[in-house]
PDB file of N, CA and C in Angstrom:
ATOM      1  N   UNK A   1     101.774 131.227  97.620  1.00  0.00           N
ATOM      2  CA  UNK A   1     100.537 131.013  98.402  1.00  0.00           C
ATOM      3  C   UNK A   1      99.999 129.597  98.151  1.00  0.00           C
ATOM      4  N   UNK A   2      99.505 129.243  97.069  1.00  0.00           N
ATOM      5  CA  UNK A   2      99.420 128.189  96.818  1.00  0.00           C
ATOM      6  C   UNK A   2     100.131 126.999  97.361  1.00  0.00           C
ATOM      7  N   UNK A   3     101.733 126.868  97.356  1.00  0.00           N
ATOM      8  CA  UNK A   3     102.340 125.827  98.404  1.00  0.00           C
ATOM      9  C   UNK A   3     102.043 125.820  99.489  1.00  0.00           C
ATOM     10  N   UNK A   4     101.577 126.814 100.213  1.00  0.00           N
ATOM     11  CA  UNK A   4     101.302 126.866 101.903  1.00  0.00           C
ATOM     12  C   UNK A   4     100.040 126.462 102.002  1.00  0.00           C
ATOM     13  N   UNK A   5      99.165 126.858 101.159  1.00  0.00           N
ATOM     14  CA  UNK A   5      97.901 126.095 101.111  1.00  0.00           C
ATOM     15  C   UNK A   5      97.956 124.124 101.241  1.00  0.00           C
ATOM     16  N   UNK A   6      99.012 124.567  99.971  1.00  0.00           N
ATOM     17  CA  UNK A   6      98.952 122.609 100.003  1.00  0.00           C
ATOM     18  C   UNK A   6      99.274 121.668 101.052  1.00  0.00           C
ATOM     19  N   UNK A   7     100.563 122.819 101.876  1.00  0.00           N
ATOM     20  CA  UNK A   7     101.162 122.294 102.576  1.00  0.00           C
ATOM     21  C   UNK A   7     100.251 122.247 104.294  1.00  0.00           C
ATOM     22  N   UNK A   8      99.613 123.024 103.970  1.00  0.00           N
ATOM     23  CA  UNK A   8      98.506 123.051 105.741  1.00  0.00           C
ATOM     24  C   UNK A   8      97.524 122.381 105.395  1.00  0.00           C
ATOM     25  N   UNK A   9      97.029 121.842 103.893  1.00  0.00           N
ATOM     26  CA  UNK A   9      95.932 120.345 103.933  1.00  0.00           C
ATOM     27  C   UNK A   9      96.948 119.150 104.259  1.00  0.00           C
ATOM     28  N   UNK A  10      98.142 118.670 103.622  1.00  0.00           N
ATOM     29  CA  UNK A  10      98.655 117.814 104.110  1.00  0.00           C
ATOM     30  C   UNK A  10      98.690 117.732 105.683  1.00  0.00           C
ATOM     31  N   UNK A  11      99.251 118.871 106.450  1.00  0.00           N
ATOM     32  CA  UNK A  11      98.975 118.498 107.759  1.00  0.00           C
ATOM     33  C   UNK A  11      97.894 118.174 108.107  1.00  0.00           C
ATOM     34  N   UNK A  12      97.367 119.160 108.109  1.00  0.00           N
ATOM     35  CA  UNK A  12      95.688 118.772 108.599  1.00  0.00           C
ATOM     36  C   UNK A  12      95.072 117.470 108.481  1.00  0.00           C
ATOM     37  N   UNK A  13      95.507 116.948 106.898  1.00  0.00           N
ATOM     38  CA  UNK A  13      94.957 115.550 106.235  1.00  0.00           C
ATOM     39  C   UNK A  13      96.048 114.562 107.128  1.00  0.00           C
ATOM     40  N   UNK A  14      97.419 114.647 107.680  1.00  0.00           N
ATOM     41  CA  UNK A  14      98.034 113.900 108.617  1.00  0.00           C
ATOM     42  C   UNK A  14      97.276 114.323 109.889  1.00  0.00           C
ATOM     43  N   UNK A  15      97.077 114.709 110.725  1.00  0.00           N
ATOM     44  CA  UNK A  15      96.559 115.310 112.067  1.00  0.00           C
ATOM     45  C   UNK A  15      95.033 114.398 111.892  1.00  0.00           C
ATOM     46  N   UNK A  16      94.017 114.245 111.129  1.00  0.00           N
ATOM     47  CA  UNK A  16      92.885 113.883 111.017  1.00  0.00           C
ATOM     48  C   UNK A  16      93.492 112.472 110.650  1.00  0.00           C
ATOM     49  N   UNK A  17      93.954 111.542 110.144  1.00  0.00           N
ATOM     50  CA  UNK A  17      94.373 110.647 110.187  1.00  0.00           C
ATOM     51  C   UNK A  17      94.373 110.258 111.431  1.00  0.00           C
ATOM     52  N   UNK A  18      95.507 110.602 111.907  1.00  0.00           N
ATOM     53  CA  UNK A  18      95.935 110.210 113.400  1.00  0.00           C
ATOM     54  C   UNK A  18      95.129 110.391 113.979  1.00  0.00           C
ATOM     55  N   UNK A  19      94.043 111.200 114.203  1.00  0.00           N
ATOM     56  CA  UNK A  19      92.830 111.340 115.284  1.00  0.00           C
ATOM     57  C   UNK A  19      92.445 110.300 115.281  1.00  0.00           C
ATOM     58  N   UNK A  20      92.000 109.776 113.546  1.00  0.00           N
ATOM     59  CA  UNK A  20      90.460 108.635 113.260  1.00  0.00           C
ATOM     60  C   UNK A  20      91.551 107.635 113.746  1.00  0.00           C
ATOM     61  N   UNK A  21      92.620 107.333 113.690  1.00  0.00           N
ATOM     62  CA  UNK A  21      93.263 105.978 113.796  1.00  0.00           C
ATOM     63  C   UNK A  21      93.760 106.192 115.629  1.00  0.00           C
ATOM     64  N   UNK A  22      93.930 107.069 116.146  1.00  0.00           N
ATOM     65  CA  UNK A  22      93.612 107.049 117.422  1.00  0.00           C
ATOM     66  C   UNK A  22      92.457 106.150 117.985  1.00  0.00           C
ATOM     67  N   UNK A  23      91.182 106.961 117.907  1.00  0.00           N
ATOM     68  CA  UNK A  23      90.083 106.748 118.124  1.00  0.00           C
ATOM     69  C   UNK A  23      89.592 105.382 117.804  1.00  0.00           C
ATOM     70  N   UNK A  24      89.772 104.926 116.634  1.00  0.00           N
ATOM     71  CA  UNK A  24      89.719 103.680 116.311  1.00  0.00           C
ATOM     72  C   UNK A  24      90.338 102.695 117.395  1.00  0.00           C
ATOM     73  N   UNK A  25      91.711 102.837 117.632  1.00  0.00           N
ATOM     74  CA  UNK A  25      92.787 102.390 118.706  1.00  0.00           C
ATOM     75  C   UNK A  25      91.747 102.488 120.131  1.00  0.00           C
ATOM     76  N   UNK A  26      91.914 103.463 120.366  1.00  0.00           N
ATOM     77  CA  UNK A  26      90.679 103.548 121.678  1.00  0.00           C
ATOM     78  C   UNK A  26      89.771 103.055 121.452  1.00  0.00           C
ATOM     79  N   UNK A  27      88.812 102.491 120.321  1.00  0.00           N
ATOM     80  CA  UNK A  27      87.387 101.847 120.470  1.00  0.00           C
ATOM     81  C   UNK A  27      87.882 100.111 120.841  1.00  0.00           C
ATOM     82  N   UNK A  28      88.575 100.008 119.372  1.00  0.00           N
ATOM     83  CA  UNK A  28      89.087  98.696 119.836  1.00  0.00           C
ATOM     84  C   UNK A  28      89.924  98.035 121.272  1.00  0.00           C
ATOM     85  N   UNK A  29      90.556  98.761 121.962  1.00  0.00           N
ATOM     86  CA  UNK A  29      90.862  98.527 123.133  1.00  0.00           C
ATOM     87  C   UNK A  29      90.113  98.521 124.057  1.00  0.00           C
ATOM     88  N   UNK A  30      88.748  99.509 124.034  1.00  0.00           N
ATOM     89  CA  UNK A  30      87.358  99.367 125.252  1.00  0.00           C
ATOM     90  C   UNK A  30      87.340  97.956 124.597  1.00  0.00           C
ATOM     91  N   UNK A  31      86.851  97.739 123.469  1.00  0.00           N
ATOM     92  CA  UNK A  31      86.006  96.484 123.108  1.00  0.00           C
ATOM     93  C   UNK A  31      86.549  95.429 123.508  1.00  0.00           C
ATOM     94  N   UNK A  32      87.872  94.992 123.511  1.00  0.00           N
ATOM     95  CA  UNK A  32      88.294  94.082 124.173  1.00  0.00           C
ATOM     96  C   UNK A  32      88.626  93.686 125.959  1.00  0.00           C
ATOM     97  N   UNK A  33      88.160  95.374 126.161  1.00  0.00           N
ATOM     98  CA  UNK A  33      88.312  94.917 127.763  1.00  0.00           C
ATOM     99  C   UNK A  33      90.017  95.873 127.688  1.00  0.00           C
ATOM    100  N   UNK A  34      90.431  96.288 127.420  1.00  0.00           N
ATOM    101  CA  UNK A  34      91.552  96.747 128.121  1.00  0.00           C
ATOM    102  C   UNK A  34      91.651  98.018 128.184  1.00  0.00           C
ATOM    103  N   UNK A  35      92.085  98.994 129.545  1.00  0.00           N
ATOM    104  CA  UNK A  35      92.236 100.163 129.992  1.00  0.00           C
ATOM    105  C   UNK A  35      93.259 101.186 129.026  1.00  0.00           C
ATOM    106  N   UNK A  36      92.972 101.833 128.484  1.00  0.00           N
ATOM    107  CA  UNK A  36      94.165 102.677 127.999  1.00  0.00           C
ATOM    108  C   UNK A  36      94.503 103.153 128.767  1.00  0.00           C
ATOM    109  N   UNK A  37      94.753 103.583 129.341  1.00  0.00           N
ATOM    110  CA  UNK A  37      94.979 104.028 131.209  1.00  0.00           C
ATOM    111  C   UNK A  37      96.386 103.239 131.496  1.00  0.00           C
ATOM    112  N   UNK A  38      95.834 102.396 131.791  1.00  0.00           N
ATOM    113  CA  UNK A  38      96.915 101.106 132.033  1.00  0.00           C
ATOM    114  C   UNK A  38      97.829 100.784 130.857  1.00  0.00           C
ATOM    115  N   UNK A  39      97.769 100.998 129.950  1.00  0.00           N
ATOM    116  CA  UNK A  39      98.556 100.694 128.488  1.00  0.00           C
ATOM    117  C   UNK A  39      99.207 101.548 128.752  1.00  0.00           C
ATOM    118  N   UNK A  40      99.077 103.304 128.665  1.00  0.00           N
ATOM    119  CA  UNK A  40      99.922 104.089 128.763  1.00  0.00           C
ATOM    120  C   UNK A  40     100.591 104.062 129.869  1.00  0.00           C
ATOM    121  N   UNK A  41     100.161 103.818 131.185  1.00  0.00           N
ATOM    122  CA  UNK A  41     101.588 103.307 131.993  1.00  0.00           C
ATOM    123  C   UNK A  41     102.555 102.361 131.960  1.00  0.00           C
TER     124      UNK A  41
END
């Protein structure tokens, strides 16, 4: 039990990563003026 525990904060703690560093990605790209829209095409 304990390993599965550890092992679904690591995801979670990867998954929340990637959100904030998403999001970050998306702020900084409004701020400069460019569409993520258009990036992803």
């Amino acid at each position: 039990m304990i390993d599965f525990y550890e092992s679904k904060d690591v995801e979670t703690g990867c998954r929340n990563s990637e959100m904030i560093a998403w999001r970050i990605y998306v702020l900084s790209c409004k701020r400069v003026g460019i569409s993520t829209e258009d990036y992803i095409k």
